[in-house]
PDB file of N, CA and C in Angstrom:
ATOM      1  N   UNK A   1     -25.647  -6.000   9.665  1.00  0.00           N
ATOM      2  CA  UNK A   1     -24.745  -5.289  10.541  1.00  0.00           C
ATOM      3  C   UNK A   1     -23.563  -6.176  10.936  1.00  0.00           C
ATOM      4  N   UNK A   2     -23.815  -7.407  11.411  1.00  0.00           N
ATOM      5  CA  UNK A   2     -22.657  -8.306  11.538  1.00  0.00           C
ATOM      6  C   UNK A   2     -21.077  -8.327  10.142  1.00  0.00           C
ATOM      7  N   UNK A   3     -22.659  -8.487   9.036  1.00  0.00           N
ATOM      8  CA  UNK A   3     -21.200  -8.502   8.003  1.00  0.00           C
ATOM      9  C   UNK A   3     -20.581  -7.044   7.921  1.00  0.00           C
ATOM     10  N   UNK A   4     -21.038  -6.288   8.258  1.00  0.00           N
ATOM     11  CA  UNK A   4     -20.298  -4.858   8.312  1.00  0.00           C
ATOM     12  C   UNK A   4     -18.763  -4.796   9.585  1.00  0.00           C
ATOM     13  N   UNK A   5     -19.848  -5.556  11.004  1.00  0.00           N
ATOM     14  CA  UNK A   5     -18.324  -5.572  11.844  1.00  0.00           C
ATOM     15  C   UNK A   5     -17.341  -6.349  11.112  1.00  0.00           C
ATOM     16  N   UNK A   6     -17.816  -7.394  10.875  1.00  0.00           N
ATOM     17  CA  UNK A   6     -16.742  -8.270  10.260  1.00  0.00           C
ATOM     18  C   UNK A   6     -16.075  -7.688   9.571  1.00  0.00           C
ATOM     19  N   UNK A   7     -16.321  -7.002   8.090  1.00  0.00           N
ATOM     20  CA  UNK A   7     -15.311  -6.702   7.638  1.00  0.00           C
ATOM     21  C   UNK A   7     -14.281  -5.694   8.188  1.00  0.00           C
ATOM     22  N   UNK A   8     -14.680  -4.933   8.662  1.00  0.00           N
ATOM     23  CA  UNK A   8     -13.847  -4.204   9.681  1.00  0.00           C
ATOM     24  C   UNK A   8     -12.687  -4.794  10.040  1.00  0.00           C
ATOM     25  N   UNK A   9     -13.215  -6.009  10.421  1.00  0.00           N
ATOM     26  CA  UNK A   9     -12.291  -6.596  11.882  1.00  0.00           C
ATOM     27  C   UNK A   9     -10.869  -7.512  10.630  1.00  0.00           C
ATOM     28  N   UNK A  10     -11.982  -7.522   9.476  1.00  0.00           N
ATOM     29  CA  UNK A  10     -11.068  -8.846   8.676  1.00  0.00           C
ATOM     30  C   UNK A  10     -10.314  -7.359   7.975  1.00  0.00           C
ATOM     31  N   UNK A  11     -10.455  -6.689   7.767  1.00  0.00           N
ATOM     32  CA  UNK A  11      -9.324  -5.569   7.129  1.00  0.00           C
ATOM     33  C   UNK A  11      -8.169  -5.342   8.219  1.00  0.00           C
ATOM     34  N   UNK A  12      -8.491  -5.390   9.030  1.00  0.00           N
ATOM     35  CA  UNK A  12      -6.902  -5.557   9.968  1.00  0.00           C
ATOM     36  C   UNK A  12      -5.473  -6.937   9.464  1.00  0.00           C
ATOM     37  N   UNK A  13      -6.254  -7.772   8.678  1.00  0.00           N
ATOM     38  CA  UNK A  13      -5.529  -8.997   8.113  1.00  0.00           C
ATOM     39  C   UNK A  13      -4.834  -9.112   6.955  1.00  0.00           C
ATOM     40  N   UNK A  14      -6.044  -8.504   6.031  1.00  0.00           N
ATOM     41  CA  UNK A  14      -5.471  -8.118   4.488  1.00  0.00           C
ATOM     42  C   UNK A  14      -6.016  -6.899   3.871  1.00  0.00           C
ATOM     43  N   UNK A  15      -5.544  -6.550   2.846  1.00  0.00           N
ATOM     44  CA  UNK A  15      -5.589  -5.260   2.326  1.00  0.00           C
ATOM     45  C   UNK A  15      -7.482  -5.480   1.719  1.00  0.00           C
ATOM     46  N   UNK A  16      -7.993  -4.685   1.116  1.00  0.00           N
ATOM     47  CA  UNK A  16      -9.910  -4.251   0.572  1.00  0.00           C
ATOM     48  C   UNK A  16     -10.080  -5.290  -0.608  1.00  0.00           C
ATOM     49  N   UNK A  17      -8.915  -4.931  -1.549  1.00  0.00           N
ATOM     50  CA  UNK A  17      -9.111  -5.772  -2.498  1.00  0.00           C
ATOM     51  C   UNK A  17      -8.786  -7.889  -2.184  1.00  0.00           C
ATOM     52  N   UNK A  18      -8.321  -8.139  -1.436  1.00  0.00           N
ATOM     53  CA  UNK A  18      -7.775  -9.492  -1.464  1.00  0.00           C
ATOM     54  C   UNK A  18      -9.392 -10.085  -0.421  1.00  0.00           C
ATOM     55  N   UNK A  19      -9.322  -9.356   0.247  1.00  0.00           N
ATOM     56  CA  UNK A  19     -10.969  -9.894   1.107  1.00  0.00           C
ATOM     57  C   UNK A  19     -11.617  -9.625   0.233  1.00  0.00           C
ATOM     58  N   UNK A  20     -12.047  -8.631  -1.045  1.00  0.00           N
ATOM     59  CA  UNK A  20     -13.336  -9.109  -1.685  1.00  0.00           C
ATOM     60  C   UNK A  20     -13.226  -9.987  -2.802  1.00  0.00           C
ATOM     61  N   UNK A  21     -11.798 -10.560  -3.198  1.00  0.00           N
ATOM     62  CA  UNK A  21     -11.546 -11.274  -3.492  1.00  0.00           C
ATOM     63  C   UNK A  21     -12.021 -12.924  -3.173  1.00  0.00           C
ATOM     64  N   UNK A  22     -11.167 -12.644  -1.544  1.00  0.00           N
ATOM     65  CA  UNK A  22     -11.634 -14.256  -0.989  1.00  0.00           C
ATOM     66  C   UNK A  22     -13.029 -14.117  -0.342  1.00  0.00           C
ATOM     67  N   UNK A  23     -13.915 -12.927   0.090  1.00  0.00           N
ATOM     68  CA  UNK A  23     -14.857 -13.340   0.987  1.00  0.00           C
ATOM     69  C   UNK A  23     -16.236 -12.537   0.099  1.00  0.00           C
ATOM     70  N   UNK A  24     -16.144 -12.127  -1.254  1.00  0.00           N
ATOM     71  CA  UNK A  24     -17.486 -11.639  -0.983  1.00  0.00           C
ATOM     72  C   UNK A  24     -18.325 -12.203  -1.788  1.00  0.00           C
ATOM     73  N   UNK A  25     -18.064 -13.922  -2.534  1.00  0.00           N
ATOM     74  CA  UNK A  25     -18.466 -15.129  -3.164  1.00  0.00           C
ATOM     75  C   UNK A  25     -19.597 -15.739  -1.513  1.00  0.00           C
ATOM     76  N   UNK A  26     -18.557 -16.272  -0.525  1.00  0.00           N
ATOM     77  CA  UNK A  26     -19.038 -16.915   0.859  1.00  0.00           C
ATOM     78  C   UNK A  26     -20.255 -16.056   1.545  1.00  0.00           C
ATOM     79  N   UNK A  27     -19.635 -14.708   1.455  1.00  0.00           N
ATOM     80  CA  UNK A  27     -20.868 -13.755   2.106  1.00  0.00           C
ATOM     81  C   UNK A  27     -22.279 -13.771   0.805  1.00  0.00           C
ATOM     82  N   UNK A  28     -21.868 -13.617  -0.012  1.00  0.00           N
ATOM     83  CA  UNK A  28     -23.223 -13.698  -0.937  1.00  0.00           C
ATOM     84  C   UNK A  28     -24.192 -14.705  -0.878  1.00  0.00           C
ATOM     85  N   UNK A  29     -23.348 -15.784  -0.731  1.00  0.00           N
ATOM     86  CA  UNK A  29     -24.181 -17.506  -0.722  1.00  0.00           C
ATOM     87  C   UNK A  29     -25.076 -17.047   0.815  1.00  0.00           C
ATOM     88  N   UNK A  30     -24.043 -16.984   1.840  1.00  0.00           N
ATOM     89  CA  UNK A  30     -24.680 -16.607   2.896  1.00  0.00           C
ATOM     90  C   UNK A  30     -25.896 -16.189   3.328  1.00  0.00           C
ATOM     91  N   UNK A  31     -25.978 -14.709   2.485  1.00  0.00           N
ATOM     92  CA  UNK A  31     -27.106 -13.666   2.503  1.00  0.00           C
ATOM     93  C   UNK A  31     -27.860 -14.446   1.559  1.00  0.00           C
ATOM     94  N   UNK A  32     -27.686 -15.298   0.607  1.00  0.00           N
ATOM     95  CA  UNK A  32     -28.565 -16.157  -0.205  1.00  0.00           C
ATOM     96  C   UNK A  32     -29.548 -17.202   0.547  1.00  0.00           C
ATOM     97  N   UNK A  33     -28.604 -17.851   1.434  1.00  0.00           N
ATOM     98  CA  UNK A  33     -29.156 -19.009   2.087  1.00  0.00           C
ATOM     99  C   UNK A  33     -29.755 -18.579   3.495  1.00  0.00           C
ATOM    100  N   UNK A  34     -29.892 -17.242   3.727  1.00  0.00           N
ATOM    101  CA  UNK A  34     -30.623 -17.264   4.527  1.00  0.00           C
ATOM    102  C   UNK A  34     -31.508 -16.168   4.283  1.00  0.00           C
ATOM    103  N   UNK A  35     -32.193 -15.901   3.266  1.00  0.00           N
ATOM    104  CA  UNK A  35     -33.319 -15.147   2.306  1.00  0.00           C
ATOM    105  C   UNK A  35     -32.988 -13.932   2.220  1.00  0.00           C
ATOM    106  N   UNK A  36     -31.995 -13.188   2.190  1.00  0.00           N
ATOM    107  CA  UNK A  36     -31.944 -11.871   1.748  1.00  0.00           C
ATOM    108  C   UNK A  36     -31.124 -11.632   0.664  1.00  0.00           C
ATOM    109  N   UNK A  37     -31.368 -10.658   0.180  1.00  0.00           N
ATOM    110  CA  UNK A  37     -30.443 -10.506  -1.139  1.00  0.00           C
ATOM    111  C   UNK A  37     -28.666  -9.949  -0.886  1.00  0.00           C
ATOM    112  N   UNK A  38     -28.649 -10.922  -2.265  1.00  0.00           N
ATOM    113  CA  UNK A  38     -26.915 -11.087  -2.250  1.00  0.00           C
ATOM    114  C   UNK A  38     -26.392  -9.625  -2.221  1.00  0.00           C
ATOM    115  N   UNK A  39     -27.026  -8.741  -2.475  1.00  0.00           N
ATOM    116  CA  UNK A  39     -26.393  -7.344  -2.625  1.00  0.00           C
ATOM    117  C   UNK A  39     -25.871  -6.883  -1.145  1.00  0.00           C
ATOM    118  N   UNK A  40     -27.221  -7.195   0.085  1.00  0.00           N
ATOM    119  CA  UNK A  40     -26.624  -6.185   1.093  1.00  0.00           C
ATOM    120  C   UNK A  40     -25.638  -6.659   1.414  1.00  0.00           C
ATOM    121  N   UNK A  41     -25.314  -7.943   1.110  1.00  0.00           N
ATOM    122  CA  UNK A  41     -23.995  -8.204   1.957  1.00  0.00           C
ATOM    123  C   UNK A  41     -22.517  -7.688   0.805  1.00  0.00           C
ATOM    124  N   UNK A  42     -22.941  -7.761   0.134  1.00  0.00           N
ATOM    125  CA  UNK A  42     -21.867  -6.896  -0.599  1.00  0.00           C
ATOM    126  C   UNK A  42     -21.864  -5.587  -0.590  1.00  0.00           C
ATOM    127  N   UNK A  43     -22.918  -5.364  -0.623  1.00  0.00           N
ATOM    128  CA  UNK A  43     -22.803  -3.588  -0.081  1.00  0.00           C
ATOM    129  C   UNK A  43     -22.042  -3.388   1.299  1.00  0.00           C
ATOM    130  N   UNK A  44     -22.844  -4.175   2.361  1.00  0.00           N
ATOM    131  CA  UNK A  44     -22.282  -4.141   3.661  1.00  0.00           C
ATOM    132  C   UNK A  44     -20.307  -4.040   3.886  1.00  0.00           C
ATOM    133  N   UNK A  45     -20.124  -5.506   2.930  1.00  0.00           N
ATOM    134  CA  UNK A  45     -18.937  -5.436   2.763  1.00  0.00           C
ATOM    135  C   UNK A  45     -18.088  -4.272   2.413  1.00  0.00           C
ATOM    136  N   UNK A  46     -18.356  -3.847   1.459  1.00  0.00           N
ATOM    137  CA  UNK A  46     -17.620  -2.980   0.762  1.00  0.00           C
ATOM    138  C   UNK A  46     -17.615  -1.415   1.900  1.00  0.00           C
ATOM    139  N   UNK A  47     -18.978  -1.140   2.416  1.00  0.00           N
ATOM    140  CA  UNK A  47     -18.713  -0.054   3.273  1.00  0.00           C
ATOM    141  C   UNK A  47     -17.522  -0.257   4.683  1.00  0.00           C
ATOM    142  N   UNK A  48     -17.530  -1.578   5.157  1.00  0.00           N
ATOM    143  CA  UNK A  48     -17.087  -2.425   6.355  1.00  0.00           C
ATOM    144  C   UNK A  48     -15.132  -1.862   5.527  1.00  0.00           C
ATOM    145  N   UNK A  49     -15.320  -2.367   4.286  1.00  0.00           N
ATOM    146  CA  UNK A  49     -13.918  -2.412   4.098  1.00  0.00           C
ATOM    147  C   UNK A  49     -13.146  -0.597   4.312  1.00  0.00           C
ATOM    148  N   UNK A  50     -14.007  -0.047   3.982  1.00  0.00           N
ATOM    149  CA  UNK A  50     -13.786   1.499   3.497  1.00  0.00           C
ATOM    150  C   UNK A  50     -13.353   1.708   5.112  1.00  0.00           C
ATOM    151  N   UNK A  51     -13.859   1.229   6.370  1.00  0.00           N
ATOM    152  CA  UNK A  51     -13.077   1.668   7.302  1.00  0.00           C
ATOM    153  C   UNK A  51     -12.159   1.181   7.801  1.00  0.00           C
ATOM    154  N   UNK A  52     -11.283   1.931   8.575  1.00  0.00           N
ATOM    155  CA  UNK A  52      -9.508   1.852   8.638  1.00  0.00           C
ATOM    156  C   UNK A  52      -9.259   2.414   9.990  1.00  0.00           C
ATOM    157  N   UNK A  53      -8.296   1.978  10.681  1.00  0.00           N
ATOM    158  CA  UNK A  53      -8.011   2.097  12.031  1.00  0.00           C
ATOM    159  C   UNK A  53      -6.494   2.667  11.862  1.00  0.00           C
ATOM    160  N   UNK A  54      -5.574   1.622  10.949  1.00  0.00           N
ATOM    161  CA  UNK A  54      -4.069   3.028  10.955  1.00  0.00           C
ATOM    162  C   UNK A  54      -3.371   2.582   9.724  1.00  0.00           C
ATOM    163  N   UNK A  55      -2.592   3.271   9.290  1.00  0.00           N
ATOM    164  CA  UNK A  55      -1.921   3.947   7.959  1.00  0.00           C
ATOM    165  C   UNK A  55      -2.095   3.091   6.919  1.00  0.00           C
ATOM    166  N   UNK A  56      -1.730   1.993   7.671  1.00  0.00           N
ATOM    167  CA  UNK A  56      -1.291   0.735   6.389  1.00  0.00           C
ATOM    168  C   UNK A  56      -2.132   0.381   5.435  1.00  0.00           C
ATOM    169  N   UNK A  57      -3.572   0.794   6.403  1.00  0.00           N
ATOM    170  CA  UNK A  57      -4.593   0.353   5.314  1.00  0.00           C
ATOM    171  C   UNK A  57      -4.942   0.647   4.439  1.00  0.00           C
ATOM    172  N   UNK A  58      -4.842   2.306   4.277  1.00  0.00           N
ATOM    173  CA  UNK A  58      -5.157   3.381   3.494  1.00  0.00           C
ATOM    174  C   UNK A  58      -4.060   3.977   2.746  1.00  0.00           C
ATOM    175  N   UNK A  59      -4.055   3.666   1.445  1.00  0.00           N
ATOM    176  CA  UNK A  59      -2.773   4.087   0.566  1.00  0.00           C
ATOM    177  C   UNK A  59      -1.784   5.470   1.515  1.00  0.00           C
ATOM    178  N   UNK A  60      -3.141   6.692   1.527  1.00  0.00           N
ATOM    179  CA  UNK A  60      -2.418   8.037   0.772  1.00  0.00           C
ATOM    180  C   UNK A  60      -2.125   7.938   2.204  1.00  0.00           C
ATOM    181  N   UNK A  61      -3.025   7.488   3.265  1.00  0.00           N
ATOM    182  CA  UNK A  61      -2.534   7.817   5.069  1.00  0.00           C
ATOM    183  C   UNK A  61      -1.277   7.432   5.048  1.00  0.00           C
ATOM    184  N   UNK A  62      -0.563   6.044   4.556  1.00  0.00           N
ATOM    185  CA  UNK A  62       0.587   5.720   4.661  1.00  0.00           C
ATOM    186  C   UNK A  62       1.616   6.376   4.512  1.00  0.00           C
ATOM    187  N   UNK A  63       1.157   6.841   2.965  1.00  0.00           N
ATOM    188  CA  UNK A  63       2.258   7.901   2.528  1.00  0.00           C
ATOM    189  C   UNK A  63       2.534   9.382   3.736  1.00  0.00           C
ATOM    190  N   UNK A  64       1.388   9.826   3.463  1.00  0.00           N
ATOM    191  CA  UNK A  64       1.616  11.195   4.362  1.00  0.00           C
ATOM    192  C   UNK A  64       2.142  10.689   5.921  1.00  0.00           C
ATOM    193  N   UNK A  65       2.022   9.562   6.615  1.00  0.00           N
ATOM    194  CA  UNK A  65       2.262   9.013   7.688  1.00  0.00           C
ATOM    195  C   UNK A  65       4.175   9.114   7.419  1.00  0.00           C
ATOM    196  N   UNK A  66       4.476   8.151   6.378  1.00  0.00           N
ATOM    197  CA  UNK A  66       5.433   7.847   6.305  1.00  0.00           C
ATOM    198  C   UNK A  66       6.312   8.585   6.362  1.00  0.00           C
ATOM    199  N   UNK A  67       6.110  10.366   5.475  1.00  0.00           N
ATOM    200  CA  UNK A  67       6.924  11.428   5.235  1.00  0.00           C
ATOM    201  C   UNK A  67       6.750  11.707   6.706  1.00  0.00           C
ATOM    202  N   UNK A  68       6.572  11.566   7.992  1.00  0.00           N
ATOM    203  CA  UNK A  68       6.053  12.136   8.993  1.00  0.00           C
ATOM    204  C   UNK A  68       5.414  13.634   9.126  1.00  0.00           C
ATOM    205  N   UNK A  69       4.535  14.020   8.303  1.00  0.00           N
ATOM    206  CA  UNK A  69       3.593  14.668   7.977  1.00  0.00           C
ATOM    207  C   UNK A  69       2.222  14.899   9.212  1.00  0.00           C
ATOM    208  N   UNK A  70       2.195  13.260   9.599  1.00  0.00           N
ATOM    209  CA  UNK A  70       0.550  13.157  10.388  1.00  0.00           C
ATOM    210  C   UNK A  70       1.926  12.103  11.711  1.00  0.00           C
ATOM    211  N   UNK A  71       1.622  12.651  13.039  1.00  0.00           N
ATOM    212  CA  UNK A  71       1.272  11.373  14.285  1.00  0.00           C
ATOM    213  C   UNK A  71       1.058  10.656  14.261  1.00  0.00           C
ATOM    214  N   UNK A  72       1.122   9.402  14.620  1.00  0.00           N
ATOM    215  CA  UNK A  72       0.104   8.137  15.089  1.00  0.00           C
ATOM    216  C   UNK A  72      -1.111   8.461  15.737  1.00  0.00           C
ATOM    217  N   UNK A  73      -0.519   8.792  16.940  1.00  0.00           N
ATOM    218  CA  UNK A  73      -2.256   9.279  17.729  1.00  0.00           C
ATOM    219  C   UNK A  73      -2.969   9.951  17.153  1.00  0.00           C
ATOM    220  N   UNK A  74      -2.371  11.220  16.181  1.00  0.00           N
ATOM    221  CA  UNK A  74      -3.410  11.989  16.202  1.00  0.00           C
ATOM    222  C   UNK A  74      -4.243  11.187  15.291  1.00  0.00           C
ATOM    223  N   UNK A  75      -3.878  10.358  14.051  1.00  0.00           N
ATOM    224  CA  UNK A  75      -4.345  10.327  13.147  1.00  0.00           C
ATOM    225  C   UNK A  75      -5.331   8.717  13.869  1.00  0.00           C
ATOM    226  N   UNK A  76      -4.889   8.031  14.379  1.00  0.00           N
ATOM    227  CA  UNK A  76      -5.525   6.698  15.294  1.00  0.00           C
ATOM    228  C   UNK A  76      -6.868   7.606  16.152  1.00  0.00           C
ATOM    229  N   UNK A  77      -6.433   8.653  16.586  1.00  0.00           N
ATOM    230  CA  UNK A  77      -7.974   9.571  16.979  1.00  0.00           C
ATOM    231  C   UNK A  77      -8.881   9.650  16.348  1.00  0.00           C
ATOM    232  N   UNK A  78      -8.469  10.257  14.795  1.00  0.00           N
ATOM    233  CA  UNK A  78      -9.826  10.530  13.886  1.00  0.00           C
ATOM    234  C   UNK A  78     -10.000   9.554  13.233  1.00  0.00           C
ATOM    235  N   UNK A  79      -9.713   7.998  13.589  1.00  0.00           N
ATOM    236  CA  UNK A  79      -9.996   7.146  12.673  1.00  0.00           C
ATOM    237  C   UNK A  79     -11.093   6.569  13.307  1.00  0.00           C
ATOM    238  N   UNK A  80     -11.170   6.266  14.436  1.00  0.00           N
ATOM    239  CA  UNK A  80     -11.367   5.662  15.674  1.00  0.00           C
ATOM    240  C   UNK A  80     -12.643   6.169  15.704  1.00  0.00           C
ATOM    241  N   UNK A  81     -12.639   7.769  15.559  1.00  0.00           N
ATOM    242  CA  UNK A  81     -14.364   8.899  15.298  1.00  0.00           C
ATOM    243  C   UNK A  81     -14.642   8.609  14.253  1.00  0.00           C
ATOM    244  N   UNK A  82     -14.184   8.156  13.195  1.00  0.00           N
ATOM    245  CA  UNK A  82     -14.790   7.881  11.583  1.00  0.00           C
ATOM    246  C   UNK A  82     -15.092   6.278  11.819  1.00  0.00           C
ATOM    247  N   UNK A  83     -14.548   4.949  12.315  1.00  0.00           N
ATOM    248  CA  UNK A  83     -15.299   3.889  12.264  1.00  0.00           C
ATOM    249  C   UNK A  83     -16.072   4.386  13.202  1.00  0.00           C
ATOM    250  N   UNK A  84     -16.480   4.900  14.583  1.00  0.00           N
ATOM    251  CA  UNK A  84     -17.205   5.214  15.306  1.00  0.00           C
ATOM    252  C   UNK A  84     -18.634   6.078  14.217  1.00  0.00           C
ATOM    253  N   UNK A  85     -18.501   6.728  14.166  1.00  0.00           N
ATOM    254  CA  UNK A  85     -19.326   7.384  13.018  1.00  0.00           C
ATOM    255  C   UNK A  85     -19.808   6.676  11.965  1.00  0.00           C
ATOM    256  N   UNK A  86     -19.322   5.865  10.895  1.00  0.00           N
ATOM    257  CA  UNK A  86     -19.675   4.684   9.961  1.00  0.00           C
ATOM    258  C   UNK A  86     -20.263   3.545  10.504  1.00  0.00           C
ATOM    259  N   UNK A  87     -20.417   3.124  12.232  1.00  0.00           N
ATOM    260  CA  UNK A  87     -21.043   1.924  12.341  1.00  0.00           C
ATOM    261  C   UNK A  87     -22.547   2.623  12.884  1.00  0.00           C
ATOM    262  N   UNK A  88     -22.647   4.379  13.550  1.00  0.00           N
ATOM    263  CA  UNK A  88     -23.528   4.949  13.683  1.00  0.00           C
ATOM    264  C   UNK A  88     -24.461   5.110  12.494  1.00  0.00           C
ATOM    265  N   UNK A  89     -23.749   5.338  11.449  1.00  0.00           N
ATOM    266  CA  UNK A  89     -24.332   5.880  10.049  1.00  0.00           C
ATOM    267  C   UNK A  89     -25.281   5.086   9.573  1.00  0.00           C
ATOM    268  N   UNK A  90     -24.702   3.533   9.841  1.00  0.00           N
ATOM    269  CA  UNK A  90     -24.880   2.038   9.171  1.00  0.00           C
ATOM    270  C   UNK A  90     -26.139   1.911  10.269  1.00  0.00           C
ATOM    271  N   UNK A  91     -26.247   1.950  11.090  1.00  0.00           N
ATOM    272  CA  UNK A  91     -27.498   1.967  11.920  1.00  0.00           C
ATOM    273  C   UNK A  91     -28.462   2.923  11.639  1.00  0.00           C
ATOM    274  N   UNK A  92     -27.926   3.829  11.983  1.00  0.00           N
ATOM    275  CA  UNK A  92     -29.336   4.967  11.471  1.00  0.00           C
ATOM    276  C   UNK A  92     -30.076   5.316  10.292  1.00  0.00           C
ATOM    277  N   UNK A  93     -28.852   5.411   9.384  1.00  0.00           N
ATOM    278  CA  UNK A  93     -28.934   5.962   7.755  1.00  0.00           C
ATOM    279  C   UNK A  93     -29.142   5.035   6.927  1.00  0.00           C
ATOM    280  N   UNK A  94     -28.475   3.995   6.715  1.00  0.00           N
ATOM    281  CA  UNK A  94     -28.495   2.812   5.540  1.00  0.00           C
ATOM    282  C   UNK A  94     -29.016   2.061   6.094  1.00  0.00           C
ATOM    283  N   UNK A  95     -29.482   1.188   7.109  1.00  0.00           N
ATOM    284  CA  UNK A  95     -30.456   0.252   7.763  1.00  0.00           C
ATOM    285  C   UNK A  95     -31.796   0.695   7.044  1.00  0.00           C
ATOM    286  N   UNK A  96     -32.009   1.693   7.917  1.00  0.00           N
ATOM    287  CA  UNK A  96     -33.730   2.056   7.839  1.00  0.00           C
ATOM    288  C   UNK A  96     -33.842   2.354   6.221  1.00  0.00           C
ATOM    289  N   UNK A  97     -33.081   2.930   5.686  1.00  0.00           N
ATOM    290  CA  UNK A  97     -33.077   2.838   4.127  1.00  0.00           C
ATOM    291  C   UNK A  97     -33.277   1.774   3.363  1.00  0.00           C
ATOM    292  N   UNK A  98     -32.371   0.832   3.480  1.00  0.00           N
ATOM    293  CA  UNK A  98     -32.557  -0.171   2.713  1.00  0.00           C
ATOM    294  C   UNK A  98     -33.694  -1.200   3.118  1.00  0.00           C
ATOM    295  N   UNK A  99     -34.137  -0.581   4.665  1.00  0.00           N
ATOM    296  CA  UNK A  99     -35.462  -1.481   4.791  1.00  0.00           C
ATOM    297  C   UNK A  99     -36.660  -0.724   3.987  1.00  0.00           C
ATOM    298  N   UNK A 100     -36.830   0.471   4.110  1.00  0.00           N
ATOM    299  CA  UNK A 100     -37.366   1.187   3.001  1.00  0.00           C
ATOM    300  C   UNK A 100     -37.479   1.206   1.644  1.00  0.00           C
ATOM    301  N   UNK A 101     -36.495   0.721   1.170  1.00  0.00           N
ATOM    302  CA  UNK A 101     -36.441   0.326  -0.654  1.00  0.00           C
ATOM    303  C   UNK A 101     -36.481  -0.669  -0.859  1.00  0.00           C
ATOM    304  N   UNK A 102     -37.056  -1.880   0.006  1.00  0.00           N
ATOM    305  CA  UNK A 102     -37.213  -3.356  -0.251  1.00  0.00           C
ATOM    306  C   UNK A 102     -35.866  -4.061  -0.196  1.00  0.00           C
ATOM    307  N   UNK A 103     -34.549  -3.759  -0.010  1.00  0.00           N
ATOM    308  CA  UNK A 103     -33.214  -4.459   0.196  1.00  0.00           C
ATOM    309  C   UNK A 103     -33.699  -5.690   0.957  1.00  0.00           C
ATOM    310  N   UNK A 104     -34.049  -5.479   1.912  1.00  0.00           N
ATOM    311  CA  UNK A 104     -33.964  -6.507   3.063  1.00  0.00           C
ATOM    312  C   UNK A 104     -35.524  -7.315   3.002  1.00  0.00           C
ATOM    313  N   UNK A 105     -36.423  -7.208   2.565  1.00  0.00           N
ATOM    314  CA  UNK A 105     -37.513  -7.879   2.494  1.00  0.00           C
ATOM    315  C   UNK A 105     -37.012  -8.981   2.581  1.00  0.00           C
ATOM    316  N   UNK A 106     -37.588  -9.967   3.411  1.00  0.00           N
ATOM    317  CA  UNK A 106     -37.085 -11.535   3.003  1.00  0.00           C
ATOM    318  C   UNK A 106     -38.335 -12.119   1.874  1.00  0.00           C
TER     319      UNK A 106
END
């Protein structure tokens, strides 16, 4: 769950592709060196990256943002309910799952 906030927080810095670029070698060793498998943290990652707080992050939001098509607020509202919702999901849904299919066994 940590590496999930994190990426979150590190997509405010650089764009999905350049963090799994620089960080998802460090996070693997990580989840290595401390007995779980290299996957969840790349999984983790990759879901962490998929959420977005405003335009820039998300190609097509930009665009439609840009034509002034979508608000700021409105669209900073439903983003705000979708990471809100994805860190719920990540708790309820994919946790207990992947403790269920052996992911996380140490």
């Amino acid at each position: 769950m940590s590496i999930y906030i994190f990426s979150i927080l590190a997509n405010f810095l650089l764009n999905p592709l350049a963090l799994i670029a620089t960080l998802m070698i460090p996070i693997a060793n990580l989840c290595s060196n401390l007995g779980y498998s290299a996957t969840i943290g790349g999984y983790s990652m990759i879901m962490g990256f998929n959420q977005a707080l405003f335009p820039y992050e998300i190609a097509p939001l930009m665009l439609v943002y840009g034509f002034g098509y979508l608000k700021l607020t409105h669209l900073i509202k439903v983003m705000v309910f979708r990471v809100v919702a994805g860190i719920i999901f990540m708790k309820v849904v994919t946790y207990p799952y992947w403790l269920y299919i052996g992911l996380l066994d140490k």
